[in-house]
PDB file of N, CA and C in Angstrom:
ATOM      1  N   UNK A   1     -17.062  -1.405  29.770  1.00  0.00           N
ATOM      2  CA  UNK A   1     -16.015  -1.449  28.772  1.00  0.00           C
ATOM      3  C   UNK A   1     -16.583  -1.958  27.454  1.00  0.00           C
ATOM      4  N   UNK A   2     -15.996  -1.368  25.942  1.00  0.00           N
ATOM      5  CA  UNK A   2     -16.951  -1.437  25.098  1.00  0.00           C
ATOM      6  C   UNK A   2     -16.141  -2.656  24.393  1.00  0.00           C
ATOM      7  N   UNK A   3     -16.919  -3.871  23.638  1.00  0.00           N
ATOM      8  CA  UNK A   3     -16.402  -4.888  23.400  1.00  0.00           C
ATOM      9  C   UNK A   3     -16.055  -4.707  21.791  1.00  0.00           C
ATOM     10  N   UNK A   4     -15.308  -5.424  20.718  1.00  0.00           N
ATOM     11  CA  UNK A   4     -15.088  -5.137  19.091  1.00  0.00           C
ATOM     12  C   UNK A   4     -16.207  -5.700  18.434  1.00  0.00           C
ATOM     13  N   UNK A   5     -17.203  -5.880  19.277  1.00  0.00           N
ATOM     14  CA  UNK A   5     -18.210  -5.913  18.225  1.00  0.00           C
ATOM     15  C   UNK A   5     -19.542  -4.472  18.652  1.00  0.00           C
ATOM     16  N   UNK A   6     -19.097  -3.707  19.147  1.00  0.00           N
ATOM     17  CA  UNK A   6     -19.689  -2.436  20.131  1.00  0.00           C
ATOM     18  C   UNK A   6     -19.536  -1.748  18.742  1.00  0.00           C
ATOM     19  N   UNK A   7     -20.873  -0.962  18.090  1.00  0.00           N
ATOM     20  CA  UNK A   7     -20.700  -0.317  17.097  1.00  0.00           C
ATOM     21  C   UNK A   7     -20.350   1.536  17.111  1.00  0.00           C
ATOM     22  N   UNK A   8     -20.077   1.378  18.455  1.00  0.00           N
ATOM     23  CA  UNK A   8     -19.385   2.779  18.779  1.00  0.00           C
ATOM     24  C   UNK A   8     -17.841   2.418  19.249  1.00  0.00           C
ATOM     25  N   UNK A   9     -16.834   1.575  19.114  1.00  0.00           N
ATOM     26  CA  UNK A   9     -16.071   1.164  18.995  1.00  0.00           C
ATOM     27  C   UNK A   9     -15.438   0.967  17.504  1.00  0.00           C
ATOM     28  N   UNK A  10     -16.113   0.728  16.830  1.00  0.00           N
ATOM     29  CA  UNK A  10     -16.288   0.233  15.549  1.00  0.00           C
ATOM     30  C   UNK A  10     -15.961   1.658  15.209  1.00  0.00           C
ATOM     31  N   UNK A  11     -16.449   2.669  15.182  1.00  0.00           N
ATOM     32  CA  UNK A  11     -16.873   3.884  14.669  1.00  0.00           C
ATOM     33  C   UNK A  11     -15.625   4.513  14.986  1.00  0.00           C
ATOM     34  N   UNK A  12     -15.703   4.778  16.449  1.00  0.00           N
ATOM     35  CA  UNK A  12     -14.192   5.498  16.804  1.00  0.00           C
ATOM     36  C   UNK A  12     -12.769   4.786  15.824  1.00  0.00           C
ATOM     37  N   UNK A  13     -12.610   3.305  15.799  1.00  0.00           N
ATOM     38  CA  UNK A  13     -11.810   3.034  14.405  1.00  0.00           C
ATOM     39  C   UNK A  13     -11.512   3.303  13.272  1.00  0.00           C
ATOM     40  N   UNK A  14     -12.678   3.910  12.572  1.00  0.00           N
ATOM     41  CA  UNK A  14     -13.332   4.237  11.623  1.00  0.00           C
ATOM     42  C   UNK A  14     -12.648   5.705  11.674  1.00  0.00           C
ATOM     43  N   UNK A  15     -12.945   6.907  12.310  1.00  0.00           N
ATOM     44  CA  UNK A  15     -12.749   8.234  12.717  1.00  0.00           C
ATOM     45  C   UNK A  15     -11.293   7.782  12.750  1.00  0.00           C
ATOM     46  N   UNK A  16     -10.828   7.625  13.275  1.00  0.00           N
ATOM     47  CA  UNK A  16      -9.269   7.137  13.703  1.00  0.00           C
ATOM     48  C   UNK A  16      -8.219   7.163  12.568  1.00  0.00           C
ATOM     49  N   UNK A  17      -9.160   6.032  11.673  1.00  0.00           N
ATOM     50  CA  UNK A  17      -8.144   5.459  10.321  1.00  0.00           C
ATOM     51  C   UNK A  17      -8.479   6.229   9.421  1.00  0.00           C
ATOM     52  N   UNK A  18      -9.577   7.472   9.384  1.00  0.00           N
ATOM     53  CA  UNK A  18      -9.812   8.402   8.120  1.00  0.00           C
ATOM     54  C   UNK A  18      -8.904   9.871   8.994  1.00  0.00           C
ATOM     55  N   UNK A  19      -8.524  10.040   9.912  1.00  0.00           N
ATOM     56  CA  UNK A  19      -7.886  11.094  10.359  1.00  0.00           C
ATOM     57  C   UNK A  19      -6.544  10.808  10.077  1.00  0.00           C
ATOM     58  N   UNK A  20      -6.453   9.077  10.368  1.00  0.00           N
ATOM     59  CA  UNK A  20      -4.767   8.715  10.118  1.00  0.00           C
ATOM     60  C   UNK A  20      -4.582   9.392   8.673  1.00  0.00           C
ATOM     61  N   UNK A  21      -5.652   8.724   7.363  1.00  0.00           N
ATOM     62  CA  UNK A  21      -5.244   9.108   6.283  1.00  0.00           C
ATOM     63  C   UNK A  21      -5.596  10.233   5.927  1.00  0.00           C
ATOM     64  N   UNK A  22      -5.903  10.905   6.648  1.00  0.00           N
ATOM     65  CA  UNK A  22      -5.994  12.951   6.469  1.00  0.00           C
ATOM     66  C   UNK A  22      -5.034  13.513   6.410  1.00  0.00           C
ATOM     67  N   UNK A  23      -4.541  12.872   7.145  1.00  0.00           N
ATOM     68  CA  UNK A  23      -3.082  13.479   8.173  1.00  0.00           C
ATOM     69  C   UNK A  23      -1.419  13.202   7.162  1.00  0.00           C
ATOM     70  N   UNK A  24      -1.558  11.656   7.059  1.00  0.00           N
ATOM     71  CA  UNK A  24      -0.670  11.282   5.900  1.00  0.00           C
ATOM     72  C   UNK A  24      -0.876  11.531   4.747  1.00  0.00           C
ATOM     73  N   UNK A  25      -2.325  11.707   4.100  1.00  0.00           N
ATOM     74  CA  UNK A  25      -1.675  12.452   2.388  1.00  0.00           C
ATOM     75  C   UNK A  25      -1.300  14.066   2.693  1.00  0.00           C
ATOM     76  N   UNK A  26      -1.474  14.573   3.869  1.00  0.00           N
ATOM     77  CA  UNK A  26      -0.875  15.767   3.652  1.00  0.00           C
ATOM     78  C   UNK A  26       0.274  15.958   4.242  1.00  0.00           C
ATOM     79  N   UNK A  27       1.383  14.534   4.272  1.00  0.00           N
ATOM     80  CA  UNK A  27       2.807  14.878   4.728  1.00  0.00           C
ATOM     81  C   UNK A  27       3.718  15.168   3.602  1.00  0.00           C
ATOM     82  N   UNK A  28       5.097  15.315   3.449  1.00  0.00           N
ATOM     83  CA  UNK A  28       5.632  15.853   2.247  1.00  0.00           C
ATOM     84  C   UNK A  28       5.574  14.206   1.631  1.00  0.00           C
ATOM     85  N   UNK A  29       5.715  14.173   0.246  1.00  0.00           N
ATOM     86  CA  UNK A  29       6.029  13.038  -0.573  1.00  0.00           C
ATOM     87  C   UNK A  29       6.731  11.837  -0.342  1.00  0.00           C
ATOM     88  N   UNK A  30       7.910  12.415   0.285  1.00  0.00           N
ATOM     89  CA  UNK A  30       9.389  11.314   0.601  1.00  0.00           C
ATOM     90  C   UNK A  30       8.284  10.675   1.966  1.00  0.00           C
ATOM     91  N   UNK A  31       7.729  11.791   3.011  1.00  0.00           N
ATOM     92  CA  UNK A  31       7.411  10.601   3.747  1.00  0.00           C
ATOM     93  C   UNK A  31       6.336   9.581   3.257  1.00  0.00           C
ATOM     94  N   UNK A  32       5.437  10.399   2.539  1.00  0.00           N
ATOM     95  CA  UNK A  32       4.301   9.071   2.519  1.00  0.00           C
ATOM     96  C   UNK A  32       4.804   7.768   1.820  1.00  0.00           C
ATOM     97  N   UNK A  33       6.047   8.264   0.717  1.00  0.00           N
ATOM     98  CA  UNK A  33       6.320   7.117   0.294  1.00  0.00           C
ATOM     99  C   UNK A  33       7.018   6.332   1.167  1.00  0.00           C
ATOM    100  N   UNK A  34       7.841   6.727   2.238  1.00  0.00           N
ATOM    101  CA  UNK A  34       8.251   5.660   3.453  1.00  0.00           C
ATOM    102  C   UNK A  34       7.778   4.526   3.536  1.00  0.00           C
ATOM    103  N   UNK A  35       6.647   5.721   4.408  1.00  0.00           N
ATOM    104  CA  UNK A  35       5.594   5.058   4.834  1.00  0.00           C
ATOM    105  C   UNK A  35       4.520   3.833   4.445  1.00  0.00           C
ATOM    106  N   UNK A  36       4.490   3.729   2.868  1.00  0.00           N
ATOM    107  CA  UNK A  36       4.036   3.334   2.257  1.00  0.00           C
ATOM    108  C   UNK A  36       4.548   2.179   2.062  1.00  0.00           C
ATOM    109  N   UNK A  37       5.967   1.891   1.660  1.00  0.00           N
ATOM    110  CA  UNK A  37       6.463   0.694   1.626  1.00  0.00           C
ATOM    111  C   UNK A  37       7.022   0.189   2.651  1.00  0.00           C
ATOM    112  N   UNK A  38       6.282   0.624   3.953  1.00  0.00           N
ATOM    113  CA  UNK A  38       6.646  -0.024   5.380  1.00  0.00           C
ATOM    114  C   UNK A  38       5.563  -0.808   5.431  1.00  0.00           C
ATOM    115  N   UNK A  39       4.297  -0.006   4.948  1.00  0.00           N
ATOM    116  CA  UNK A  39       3.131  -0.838   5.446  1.00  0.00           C
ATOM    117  C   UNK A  39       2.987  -1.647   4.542  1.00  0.00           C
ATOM    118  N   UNK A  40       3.582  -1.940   3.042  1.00  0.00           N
ATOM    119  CA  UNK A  40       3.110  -2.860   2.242  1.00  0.00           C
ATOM    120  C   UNK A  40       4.404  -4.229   2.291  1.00  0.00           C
ATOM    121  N   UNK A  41       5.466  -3.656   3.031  1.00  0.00           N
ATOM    122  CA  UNK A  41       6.241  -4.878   3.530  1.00  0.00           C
ATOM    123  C   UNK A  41       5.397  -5.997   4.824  1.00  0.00           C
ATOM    124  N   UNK A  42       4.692  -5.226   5.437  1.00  0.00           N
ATOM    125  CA  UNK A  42       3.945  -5.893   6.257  1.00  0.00           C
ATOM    126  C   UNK A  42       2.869  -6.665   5.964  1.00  0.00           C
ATOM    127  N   UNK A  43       2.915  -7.480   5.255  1.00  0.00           N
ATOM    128  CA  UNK A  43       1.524  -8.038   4.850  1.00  0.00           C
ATOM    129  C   UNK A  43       0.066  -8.107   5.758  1.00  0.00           C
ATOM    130  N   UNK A  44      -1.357  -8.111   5.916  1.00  0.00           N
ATOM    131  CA  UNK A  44      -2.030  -8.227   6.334  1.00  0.00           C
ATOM    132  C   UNK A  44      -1.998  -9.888   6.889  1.00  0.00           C
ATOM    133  N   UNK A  45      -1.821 -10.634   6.341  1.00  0.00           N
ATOM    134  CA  UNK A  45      -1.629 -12.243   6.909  1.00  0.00           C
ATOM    135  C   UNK A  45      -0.613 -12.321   6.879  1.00  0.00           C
ATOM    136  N   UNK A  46       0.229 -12.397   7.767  1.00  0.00           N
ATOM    137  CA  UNK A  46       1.059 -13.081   8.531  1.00  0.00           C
ATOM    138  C   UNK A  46       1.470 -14.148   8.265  1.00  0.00           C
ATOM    139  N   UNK A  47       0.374 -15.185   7.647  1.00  0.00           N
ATOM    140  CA  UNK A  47       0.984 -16.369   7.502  1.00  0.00           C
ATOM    141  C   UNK A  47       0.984 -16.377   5.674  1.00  0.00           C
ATOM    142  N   UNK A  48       0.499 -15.564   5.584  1.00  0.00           N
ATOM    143  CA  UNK A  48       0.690 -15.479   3.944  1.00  0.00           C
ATOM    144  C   UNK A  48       2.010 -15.558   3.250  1.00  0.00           C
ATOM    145  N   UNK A  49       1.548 -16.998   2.508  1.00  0.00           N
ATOM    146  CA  UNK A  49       3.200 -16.720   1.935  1.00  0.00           C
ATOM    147  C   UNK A  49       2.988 -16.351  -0.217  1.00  0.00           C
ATOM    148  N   UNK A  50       4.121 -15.987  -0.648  1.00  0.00           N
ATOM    149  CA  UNK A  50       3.813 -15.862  -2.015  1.00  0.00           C
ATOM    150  C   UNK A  50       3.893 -17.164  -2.406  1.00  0.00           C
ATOM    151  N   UNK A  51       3.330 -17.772  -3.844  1.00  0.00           N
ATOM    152  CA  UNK A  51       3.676 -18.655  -4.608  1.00  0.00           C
ATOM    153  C   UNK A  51       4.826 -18.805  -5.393  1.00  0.00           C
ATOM    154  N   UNK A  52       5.640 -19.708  -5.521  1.00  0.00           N
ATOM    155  CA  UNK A  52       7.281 -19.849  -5.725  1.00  0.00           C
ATOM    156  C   UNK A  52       7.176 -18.776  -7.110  1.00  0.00           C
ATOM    157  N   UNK A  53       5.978 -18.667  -7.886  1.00  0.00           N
ATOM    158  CA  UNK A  53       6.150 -18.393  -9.194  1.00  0.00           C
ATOM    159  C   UNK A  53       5.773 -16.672  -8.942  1.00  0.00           C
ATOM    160  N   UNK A  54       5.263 -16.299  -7.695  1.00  0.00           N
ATOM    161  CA  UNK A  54       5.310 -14.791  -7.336  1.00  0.00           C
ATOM    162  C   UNK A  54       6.335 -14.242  -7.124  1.00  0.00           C
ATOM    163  N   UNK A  55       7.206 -15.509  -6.113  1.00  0.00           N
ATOM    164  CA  UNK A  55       8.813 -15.059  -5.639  1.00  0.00           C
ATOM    165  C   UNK A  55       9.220 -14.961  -6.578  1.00  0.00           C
ATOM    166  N   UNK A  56       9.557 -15.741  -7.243  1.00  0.00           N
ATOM    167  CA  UNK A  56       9.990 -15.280  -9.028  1.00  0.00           C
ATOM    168  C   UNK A  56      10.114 -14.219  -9.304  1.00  0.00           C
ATOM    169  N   UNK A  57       9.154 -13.762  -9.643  1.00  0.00           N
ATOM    170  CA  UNK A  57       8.745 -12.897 -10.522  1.00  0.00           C
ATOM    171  C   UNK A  57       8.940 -11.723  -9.371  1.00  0.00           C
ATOM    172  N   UNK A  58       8.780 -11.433  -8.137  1.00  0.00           N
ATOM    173  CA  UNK A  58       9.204 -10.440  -7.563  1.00  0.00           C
ATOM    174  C   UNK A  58      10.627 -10.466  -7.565  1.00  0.00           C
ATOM    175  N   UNK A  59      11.386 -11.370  -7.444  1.00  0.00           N
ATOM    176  CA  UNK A  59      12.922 -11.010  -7.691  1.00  0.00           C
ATOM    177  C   UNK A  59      13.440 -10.572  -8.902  1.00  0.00           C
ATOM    178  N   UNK A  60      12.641 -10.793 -10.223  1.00  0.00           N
ATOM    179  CA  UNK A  60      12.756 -10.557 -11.387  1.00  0.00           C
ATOM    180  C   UNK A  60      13.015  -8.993 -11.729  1.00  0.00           C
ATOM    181  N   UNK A  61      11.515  -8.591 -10.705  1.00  0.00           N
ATOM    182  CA  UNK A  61      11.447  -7.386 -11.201  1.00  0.00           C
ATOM    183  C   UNK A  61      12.390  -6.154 -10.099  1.00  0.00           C
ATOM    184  N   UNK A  62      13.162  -6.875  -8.998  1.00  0.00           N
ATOM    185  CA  UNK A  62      13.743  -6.260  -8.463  1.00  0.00           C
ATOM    186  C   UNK A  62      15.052  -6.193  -8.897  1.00  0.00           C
ATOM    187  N   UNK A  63      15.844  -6.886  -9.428  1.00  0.00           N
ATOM    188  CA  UNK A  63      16.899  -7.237 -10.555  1.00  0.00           C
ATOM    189  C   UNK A  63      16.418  -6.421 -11.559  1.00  0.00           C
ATOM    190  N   UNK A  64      15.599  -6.248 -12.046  1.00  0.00           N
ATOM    191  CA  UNK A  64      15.118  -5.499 -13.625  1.00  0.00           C
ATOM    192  C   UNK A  64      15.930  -3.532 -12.710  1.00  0.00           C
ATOM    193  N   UNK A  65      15.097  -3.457 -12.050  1.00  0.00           N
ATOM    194  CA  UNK A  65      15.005  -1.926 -11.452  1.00  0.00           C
ATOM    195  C   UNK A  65      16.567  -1.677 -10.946  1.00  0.00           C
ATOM    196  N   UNK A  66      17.281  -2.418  -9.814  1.00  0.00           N
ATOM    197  CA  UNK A  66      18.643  -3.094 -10.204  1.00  0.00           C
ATOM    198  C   UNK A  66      19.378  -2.537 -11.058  1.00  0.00           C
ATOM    199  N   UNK A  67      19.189  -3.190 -12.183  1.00  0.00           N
ATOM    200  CA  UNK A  67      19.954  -2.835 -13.224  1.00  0.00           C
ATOM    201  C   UNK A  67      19.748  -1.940 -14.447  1.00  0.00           C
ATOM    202  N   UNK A  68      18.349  -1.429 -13.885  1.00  0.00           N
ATOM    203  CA  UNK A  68      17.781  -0.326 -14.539  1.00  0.00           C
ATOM    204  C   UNK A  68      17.352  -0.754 -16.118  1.00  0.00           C
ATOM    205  N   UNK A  69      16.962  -2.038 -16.339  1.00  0.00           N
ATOM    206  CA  UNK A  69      16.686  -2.470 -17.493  1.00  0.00           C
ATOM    207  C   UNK A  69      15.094  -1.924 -17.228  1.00  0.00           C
ATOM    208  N   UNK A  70      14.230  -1.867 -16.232  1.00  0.00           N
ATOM    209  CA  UNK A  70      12.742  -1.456 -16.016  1.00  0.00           C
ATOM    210  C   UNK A  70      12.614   0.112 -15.867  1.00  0.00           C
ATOM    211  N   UNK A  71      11.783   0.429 -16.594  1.00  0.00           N
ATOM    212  CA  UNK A  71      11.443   1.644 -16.561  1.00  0.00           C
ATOM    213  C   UNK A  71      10.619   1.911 -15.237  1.00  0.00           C
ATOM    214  N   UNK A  72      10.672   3.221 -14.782  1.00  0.00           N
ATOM    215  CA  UNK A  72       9.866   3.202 -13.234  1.00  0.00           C
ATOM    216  C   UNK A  72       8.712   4.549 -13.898  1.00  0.00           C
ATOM    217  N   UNK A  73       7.837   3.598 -13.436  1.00  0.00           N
ATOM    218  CA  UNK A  73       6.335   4.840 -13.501  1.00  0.00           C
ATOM    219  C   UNK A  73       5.918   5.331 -12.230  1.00  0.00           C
ATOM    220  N   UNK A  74       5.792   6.461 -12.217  1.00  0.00           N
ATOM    221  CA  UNK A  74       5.151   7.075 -11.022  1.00  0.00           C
ATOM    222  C   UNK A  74       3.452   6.202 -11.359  1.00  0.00           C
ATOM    223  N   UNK A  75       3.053   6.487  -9.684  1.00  0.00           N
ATOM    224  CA  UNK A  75       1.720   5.717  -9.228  1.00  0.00           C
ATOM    225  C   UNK A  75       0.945   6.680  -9.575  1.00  0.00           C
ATOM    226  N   UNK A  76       1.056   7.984  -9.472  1.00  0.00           N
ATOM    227  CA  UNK A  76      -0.096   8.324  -9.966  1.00  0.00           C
ATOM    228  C   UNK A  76      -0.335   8.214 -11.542  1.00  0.00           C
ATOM    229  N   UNK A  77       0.697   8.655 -12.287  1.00  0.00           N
ATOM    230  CA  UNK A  77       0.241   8.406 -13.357  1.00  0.00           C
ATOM    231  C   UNK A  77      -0.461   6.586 -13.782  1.00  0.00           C
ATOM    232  N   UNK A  78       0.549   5.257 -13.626  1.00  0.00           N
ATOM    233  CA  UNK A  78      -0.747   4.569 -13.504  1.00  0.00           C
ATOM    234  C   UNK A  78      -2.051   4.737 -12.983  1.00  0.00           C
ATOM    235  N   UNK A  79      -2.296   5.200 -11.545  1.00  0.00           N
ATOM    236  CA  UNK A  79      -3.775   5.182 -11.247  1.00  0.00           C
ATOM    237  C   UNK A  79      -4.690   5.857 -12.481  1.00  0.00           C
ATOM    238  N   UNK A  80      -4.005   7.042 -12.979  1.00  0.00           N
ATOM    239  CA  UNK A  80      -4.677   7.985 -13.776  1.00  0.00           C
ATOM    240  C   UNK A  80      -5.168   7.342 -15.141  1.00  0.00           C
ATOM    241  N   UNK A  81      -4.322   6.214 -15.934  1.00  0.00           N
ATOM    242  CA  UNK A  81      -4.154   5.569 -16.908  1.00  0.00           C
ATOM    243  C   UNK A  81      -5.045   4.201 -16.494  1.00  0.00           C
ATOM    244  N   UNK A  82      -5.262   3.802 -15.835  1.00  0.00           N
ATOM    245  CA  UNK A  82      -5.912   2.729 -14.836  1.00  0.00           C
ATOM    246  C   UNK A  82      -7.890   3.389 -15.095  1.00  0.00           C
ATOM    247  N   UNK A  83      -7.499   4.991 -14.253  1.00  0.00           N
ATOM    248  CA  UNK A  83      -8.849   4.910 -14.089  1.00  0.00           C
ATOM    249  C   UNK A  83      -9.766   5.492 -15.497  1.00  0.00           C
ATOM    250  N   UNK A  84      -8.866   5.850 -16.231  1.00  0.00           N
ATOM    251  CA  UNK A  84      -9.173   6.050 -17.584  1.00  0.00           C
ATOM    252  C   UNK A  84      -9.677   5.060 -18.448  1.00  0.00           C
ATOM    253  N   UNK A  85      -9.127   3.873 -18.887  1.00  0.00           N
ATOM    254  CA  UNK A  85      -9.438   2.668 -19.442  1.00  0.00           C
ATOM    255  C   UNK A  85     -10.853   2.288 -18.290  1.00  0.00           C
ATOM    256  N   UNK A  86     -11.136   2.421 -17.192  1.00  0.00           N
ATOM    257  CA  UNK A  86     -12.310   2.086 -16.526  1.00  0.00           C
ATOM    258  C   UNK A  86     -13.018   2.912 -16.979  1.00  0.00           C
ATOM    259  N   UNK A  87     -13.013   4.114 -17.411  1.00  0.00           N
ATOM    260  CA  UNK A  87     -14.236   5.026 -17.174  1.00  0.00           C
ATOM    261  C   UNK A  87     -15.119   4.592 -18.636  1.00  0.00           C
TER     262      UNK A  87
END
C-alpha cells in the first residue's frame, strides 16, 4: 500500500487535480461559478479566522453590492487588467 509521501501517489494527485480542472473550465459558466464560491467559502484552514478589520470590511463590501452602491467587475476582465500592469 502506497504511503503520502510515495511519489507515485503524489503524482496520481497531481493527474487527478489537473483532470478535475480540465473538466471544470469546460462546464457552462453558471456552474463553474457555483462551484467556485463553494470552494472559496471553504477555507483551506479551518481554523483560520479573519481579522475583526477583514470582517469589516467583508461586510462592507457585501452591503455595498446589497445595495448596489458597488459596481461588479467580471474576473476576467480584472485578471486581464491585473496581468497587463504586470507585463
Amino acid at each position: 500500500m502506497k504511503k503520502p509521501g510515495d511519489f507515485g501517489l503524489i503524482q496520481n494527485m497531481k493527474t487527478s487535480a489537473k483532470k478535475l480542472v480540465s473538466e471544470a473550465l469546460n462546464m457552462p459558466k453558471s456552474i463553474r461559478t457555483f462551484a467556485a464560491e463553494r470552494i472559496s467559502e471553504n477555507p483551506l484552514d479551518a481554523n483560520a479566522e479573519l481579522s475583526p478589520e477583514w470582517e469589516e470590511e467583508v461586510e462592507k463590501r457585501c452591503r455595498e453590492l446589497d445595495e448596489g452602491t458597488m459596481k461588479r467587475i467580471e474576473a476576467e476582465e480584472v485578471f486581464t487588467k491585473a496581468c497587463a500592469r504586470l507585463s
